[in-house]
N, C-alpha and C. Protein backbone atom coordinates (compact mmCIF):
# COMPACT_ATOMS: atom_id res chain seq x y z
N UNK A 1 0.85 -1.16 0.00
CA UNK A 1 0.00 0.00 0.00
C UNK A 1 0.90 1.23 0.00
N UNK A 2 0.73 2.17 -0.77
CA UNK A 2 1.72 3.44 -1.18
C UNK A 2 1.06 4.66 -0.77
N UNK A 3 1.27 5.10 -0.05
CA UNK A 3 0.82 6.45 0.52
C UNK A 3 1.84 7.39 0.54
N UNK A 4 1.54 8.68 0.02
CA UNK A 4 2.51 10.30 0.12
C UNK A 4 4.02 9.56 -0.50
N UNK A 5 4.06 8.65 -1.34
CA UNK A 5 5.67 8.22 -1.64
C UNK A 5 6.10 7.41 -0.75
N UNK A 6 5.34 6.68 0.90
CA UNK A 6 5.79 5.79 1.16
C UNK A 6 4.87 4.46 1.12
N UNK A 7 5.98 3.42 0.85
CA UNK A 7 4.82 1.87 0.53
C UNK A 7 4.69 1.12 2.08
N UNK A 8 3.99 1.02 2.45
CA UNK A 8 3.63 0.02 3.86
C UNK A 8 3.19 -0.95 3.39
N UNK A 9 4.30 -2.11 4.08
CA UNK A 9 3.58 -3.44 3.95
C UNK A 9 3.26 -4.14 5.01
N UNK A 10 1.92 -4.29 5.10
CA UNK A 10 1.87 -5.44 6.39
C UNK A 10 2.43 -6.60 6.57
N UNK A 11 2.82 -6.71 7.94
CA UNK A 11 3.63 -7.78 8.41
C UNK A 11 3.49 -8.91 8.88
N UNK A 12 2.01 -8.99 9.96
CA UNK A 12 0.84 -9.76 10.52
C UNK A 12 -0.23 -8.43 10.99
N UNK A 13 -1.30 -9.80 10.59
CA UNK A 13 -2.53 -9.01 11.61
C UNK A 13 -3.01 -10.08 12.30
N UNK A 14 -3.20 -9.70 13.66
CA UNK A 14 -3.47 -10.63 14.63
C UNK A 14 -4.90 -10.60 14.67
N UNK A 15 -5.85 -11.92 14.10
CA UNK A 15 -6.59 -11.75 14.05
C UNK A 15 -7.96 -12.79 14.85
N UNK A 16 -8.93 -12.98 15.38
CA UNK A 16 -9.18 -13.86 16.49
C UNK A 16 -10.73 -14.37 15.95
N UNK A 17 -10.76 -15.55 16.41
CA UNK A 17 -12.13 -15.96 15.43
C UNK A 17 -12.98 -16.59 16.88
N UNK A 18 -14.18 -16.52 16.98
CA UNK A 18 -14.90 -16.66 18.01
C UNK A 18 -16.33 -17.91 17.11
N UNK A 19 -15.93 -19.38 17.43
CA UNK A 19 -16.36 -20.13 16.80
C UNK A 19 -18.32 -20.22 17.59
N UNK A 20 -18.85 -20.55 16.96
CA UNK A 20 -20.50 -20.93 17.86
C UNK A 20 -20.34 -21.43 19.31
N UNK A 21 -19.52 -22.67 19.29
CA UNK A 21 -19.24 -23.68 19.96
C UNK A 21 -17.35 -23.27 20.52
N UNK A 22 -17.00 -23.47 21.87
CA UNK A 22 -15.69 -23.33 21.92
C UNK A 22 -14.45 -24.36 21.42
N UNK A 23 -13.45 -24.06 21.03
CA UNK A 23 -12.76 -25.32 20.11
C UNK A 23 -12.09 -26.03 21.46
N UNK A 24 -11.87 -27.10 21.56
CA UNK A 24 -11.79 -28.14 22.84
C UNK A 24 -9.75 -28.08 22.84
N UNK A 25 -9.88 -27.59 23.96
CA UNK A 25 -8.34 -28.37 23.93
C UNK A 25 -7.58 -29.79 23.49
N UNK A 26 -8.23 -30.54 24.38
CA UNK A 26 -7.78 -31.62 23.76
C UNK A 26 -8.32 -32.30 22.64
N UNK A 27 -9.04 -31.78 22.15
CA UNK A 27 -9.46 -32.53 20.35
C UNK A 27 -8.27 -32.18 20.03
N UNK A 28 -7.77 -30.83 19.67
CA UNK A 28 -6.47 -30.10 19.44
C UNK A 28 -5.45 -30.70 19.11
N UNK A 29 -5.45 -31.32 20.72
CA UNK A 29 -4.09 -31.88 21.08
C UNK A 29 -3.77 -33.44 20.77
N UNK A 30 -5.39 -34.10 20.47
CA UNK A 30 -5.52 -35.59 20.02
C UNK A 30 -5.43 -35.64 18.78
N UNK A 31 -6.11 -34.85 18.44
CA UNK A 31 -6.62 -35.13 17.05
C UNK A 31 -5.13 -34.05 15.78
N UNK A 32 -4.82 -33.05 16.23
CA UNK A 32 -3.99 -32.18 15.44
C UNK A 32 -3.04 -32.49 15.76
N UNK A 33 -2.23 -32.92 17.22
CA UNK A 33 -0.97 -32.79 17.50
C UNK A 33 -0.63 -31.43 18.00
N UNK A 34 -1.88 -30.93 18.76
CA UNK A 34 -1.60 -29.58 18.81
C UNK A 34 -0.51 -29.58 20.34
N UNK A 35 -0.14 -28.61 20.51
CA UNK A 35 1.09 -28.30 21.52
C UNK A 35 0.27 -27.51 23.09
N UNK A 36 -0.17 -28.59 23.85
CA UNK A 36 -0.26 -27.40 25.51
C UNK A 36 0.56 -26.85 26.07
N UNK A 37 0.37 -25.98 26.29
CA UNK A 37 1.24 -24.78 26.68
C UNK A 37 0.55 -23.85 28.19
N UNK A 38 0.38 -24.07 28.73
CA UNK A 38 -0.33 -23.55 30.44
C UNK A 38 -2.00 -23.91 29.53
N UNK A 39 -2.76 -22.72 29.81
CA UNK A 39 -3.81 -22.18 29.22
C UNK A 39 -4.26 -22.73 27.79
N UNK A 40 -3.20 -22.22 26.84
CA UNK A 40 -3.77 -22.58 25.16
C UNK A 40 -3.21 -23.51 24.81
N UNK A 41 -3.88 -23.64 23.77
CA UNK A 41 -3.12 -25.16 23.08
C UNK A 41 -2.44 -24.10 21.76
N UNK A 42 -1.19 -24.79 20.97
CA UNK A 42 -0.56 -23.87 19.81
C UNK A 42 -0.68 -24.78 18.56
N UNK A 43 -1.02 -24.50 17.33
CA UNK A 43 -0.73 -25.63 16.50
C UNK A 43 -0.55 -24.80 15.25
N UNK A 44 0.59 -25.26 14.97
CA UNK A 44 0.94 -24.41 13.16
C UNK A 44 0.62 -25.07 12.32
N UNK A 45 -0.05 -24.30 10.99
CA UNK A 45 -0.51 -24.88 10.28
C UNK A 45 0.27 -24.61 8.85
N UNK A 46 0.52 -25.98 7.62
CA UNK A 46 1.64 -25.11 6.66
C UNK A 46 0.78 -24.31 5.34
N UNK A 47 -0.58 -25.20 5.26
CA UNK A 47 -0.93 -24.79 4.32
C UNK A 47 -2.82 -24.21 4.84
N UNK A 48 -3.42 -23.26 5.09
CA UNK A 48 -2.35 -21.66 4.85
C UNK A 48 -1.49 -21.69 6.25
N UNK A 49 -0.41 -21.17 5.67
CA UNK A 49 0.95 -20.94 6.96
C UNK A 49 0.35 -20.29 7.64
N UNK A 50 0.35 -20.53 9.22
CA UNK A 50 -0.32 -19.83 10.32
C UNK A 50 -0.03 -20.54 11.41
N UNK A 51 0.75 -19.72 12.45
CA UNK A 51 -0.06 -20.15 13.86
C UNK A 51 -1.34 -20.14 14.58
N UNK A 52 -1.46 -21.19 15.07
CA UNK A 52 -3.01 -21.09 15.39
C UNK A 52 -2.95 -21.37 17.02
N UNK A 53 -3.57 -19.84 17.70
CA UNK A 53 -3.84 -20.61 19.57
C UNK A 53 -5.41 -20.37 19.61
N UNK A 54 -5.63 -21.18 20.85
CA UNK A 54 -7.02 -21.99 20.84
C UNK A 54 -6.58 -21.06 22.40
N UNK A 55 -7.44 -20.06 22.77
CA UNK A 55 -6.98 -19.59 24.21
C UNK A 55 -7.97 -20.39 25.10
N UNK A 56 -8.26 -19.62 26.01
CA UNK A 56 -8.53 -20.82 27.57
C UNK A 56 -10.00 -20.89 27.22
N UNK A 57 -10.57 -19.60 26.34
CA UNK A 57 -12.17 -19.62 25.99
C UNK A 57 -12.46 -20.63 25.10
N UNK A 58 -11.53 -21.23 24.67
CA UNK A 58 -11.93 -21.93 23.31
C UNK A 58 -12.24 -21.08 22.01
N UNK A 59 -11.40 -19.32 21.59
CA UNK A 59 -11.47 -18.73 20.77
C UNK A 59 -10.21 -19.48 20.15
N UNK A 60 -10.20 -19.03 18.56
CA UNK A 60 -9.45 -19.00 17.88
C UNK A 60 -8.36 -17.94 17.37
N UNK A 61 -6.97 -17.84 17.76
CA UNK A 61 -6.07 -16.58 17.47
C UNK A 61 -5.51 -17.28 15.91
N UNK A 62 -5.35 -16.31 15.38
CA UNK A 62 -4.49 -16.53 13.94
C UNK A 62 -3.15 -15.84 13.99
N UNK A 63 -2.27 -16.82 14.25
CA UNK A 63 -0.86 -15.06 14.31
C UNK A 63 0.12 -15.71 12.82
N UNK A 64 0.72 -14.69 12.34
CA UNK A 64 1.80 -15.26 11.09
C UNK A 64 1.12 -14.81 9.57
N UNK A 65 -0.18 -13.67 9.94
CA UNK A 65 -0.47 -13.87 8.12
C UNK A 65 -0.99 -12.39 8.19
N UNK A 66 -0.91 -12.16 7.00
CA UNK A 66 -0.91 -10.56 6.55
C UNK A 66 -2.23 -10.05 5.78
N UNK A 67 -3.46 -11.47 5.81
CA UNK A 67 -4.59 -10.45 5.43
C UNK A 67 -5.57 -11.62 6.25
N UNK A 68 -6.64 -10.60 6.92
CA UNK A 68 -7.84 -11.04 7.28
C UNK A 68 -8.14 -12.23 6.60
N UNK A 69 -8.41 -12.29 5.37
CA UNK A 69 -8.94 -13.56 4.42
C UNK A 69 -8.23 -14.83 5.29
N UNK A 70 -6.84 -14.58 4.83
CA UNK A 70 -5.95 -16.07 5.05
C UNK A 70 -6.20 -16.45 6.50
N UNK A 71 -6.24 -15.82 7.75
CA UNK A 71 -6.49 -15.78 9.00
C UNK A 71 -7.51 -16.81 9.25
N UNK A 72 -8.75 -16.15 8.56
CA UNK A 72 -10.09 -16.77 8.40
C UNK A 72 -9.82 -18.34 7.69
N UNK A 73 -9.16 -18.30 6.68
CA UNK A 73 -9.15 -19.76 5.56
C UNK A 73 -8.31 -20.71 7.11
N UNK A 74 -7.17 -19.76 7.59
CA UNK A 74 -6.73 -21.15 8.73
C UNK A 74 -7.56 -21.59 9.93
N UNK A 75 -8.30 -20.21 10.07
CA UNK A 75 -9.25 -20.80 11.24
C UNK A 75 -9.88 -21.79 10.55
N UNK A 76 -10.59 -21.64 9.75
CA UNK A 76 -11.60 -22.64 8.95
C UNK A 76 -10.91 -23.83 8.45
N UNK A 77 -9.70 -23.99 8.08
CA UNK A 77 -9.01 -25.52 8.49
C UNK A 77 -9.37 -26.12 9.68
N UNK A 78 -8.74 -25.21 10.66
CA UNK A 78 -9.08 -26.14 12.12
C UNK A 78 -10.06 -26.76 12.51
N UNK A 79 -11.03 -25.89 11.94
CA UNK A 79 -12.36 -26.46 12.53
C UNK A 79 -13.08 -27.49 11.18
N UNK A 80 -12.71 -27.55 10.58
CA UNK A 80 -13.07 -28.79 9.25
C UNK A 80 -12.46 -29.82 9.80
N UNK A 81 -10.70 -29.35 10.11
CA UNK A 81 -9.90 -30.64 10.31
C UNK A 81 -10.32 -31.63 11.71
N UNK A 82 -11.19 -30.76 12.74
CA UNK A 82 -11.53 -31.21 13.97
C UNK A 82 -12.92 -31.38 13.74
N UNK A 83 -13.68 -31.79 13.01
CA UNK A 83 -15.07 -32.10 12.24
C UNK A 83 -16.33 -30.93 12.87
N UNK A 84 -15.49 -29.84 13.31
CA UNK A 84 -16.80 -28.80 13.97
C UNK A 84 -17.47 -27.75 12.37
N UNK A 85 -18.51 -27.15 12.67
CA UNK A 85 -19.18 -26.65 12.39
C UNK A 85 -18.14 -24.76 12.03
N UNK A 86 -17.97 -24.80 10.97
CA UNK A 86 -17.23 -23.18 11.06
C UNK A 86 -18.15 -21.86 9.96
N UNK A 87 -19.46 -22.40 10.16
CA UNK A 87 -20.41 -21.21 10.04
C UNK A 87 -20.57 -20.38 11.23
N UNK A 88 -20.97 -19.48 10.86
CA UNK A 88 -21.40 -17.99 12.26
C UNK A 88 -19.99 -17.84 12.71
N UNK A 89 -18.69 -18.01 12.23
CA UNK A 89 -17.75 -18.12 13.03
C UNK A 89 -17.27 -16.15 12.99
N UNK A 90 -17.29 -15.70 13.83
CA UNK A 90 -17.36 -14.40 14.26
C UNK A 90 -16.00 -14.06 14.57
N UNK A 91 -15.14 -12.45 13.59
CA UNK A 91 -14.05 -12.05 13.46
C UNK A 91 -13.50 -10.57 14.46
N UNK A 92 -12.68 -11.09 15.21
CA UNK A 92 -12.13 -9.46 15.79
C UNK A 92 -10.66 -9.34 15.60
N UNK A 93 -10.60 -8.08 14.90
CA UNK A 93 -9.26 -7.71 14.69
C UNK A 93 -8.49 -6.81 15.72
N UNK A 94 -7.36 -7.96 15.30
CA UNK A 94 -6.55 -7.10 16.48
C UNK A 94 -5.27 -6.55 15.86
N UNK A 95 -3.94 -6.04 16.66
CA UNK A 95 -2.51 -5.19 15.97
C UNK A 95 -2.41 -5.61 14.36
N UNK A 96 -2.06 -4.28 14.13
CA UNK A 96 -1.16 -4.79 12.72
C UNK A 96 0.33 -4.36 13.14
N UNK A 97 1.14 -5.26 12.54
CA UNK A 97 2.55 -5.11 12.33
C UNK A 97 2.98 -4.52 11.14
N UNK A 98 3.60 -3.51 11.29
CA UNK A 98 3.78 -2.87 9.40
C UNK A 98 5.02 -2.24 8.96
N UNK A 99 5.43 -2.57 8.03
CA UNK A 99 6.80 -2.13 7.87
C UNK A 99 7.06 -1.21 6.42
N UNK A 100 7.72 0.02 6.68
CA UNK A 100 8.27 0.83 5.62
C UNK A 100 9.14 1.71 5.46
N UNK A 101 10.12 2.32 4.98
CA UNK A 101 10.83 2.60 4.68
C UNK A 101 10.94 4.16 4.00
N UNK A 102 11.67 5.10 4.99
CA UNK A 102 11.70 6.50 4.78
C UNK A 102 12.63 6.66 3.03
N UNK A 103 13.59 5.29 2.58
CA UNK A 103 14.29 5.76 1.82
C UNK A 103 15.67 6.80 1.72
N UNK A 104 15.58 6.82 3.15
CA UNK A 104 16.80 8.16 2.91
C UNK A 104 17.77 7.68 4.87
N UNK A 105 18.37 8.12 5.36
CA UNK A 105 19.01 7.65 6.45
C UNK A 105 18.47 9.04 6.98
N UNK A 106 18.49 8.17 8.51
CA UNK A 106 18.15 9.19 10.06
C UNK A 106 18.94 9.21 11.16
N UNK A 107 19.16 10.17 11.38
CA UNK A 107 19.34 10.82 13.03
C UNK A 107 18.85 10.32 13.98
N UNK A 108 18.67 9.19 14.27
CA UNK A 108 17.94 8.44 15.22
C UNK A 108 18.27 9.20 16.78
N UNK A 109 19.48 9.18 16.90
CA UNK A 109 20.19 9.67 18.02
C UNK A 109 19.19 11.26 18.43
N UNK A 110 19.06 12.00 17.55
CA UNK A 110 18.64 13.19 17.79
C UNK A 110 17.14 13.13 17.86
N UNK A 111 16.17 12.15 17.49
CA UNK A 111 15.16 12.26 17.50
C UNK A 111 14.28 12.00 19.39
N UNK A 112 15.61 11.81 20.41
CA UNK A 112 15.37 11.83 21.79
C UNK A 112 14.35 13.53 22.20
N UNK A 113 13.22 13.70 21.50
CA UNK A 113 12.77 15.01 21.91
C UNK A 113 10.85 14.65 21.68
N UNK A 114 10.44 15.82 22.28
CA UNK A 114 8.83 15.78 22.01
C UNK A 114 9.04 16.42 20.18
N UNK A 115 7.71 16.00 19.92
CA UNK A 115 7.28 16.17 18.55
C UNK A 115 5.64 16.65 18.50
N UNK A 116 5.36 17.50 17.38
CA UNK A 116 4.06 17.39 17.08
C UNK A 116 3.73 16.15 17.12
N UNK A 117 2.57 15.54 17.74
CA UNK A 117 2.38 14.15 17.08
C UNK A 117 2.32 12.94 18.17
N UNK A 118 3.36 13.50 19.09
CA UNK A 118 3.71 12.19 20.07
C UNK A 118 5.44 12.69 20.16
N UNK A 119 5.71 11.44 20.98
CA UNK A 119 7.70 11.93 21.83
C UNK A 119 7.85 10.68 21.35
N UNK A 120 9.39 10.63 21.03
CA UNK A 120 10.71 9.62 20.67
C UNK A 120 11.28 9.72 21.55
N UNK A 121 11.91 8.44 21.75
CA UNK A 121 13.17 8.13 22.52
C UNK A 121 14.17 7.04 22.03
N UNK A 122 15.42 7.81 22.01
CA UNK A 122 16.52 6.71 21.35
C UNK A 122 16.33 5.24 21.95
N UNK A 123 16.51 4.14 21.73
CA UNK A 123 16.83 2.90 22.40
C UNK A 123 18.25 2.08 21.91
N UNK A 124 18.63 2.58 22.68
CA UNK A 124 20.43 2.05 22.16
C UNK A 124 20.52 0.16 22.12
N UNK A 125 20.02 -0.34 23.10
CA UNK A 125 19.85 -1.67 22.99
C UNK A 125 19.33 -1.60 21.54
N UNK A 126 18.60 -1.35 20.94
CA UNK A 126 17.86 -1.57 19.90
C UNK A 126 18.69 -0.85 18.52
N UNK A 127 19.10 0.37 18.93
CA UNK A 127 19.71 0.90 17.80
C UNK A 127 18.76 1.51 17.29
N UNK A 128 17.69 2.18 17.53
CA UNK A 128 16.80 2.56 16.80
C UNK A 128 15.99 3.74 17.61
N UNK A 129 15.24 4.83 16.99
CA UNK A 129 14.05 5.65 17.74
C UNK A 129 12.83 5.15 17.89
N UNK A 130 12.47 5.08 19.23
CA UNK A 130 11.01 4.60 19.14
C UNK A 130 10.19 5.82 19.62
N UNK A 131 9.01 5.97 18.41
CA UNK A 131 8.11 7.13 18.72
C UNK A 131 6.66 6.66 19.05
N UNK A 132 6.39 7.50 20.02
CA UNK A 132 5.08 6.71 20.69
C UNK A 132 4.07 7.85 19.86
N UNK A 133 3.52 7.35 18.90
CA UNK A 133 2.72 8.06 18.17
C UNK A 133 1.03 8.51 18.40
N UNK A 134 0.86 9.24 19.40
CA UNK A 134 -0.09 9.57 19.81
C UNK A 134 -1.05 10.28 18.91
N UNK A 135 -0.99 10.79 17.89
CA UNK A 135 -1.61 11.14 16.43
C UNK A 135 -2.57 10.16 15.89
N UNK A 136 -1.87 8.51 16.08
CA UNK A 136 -2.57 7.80 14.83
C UNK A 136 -2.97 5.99 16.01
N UNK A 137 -2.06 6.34 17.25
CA UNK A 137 -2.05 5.85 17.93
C UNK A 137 -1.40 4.14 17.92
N UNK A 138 -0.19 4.56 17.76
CA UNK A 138 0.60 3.58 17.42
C UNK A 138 2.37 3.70 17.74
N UNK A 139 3.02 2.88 17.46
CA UNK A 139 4.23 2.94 17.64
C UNK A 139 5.17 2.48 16.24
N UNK A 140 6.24 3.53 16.53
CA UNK A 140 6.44 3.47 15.58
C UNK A 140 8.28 3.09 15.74
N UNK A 141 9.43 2.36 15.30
CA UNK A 141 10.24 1.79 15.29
C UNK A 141 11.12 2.34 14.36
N UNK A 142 12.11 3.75 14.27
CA UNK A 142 12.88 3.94 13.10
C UNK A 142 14.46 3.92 13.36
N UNK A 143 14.78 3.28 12.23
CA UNK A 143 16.58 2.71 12.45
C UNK A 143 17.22 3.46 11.17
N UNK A 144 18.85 3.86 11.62
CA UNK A 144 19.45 4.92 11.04
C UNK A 144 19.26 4.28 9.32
N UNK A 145 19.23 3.35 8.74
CA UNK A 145 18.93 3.91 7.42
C UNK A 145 17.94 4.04 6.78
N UNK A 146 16.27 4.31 7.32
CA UNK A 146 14.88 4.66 7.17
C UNK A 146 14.12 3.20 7.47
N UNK A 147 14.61 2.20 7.87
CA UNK A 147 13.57 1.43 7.98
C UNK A 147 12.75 1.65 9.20
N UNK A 148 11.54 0.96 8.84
CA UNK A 148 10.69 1.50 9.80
C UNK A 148 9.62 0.37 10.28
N UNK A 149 9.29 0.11 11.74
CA UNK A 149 8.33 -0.89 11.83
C UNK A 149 7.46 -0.43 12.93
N UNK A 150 5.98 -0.53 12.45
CA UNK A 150 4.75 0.32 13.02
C UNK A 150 4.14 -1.07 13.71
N UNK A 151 3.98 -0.71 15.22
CA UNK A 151 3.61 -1.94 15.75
C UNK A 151 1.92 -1.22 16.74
N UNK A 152 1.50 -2.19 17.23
CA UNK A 152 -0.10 -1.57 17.85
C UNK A 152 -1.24 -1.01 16.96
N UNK A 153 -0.79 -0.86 16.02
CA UNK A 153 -1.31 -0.41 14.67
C UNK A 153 -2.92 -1.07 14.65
N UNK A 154 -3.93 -0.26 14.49
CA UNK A 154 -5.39 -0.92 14.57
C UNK A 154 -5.48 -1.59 13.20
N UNK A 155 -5.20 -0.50 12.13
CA UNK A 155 -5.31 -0.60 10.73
C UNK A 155 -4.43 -0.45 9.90
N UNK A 156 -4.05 -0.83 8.16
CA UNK A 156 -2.46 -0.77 7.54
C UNK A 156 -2.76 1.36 7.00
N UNK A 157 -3.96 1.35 7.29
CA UNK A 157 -4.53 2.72 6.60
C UNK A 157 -3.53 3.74 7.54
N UNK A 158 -3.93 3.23 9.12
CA UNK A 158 -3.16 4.42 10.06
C UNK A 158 -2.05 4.35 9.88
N UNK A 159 -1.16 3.04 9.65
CA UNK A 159 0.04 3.08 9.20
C UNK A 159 0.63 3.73 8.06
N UNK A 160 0.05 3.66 7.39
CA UNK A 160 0.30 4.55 6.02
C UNK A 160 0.10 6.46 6.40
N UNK A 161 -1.19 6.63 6.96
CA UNK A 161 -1.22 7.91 7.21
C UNK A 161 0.22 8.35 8.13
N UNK A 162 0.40 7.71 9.12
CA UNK A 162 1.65 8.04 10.39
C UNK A 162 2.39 7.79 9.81
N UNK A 163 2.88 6.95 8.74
CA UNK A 163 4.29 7.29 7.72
C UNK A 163 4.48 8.72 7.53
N UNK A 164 3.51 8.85 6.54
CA UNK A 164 3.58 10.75 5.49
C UNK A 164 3.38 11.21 6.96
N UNK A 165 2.78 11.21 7.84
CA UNK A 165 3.29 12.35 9.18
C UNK A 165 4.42 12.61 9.33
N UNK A 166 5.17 11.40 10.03
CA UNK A 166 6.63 11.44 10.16
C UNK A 166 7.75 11.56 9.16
N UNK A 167 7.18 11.56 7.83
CA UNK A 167 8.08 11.85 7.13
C UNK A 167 8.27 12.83 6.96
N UNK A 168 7.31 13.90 7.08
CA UNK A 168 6.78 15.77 7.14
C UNK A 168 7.36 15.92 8.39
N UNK A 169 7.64 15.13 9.67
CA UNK A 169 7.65 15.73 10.91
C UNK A 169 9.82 15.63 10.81
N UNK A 170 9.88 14.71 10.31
CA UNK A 170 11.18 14.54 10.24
C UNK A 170 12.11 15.37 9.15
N UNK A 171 11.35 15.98 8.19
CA UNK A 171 11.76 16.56 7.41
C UNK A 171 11.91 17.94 7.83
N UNK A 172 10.78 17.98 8.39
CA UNK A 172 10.54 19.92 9.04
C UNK A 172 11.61 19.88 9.81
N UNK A 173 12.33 18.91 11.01
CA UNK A 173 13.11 18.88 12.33
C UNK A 173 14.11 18.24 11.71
N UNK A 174 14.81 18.23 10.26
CA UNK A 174 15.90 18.25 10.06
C UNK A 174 16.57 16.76 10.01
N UNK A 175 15.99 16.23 10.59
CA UNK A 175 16.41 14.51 11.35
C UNK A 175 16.85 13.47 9.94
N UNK A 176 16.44 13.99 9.24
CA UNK A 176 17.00 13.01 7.80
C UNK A 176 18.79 13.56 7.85
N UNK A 177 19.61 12.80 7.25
CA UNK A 177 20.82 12.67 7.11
C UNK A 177 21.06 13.03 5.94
């Protein structure tokens, strides 16, 4: 997705499926080979590639895939492959992970200040600025040669908009190299 000259690509969307009926742990774990783990059971799936957790409600999490659709197609394996019923099966979206690229190198070091928008702070462990983006309401991850990774993210739309912010906010405050 290309917004103001920058492309965002999503990375995962964590997405959670709430079946009629709750999906059973141990069918999971008999029948799939699925993995207990305290609370959830974990089971990866290759084709569509996905992790799949079954939390303590018996919901369905999808983590590892980058559009709603595919999320949905792995939930709907599970529950074919475990002979349940995956009509009415009911969708809530959760983080997107998103990644893009300013194209040009940053000042990471200098971006330790408030901003229109939300405040940065260097993270040296990390090597990178993390800006708590109170604008679009998200976080945002930038390393000295423009890469960039938008995490908490509701939608890939806000991600895209809080790119062209920060690319205007970084441009006005000099912070490009």
């Amino acid at each position: 997705m290309a917004a103001g000259g920058v492309d965002v690509r999503v990375e995962n969307q964590l997405v959670r499926f709430v079946p009629k009926s709750p999906v059973s742990h141990d069918a999971v774990v008999s029948q799939l080979a699925g993995q207990k783990n305290g609370n959830i059971v974990v089971k990866a799936l290759e084709k569509p590639r996905a992790t799949i957790v079954i939390d303590e409600e018996g919901r369905i999490v999808v983590h590892g895939t980058n559009r709603v659709e595919i999320a949905r197609a792995a939930a709907k394996e599970l529950l074919l492959r475990l002979g349940l019923d995956e009509s009415g099966l009911q969708t809530e979206l959760g983080p997107v992970i998103a990644s893009f690229n300013f194209e040009q190198a940053v000042d990471v070091e200098a971006m330790n200040k408030e901003f229109t928008g939300g405040t940065s702070t260097f993270d040296q462990r990390l090597g990178c600025a993390i800006i708590q983006d109170s604008r679009h309401n998200l976080k945002l991850y930038v390393w000295p040669n423009g890469k960039c990774v938008a995490s908490d993210a509701r939608h890939p739309n806000m991600v895209a908009m809080s790119a062209v912010f920060w690319k205007t906010q970084l441009q006005e405050n000099k912070i490009f190299v």
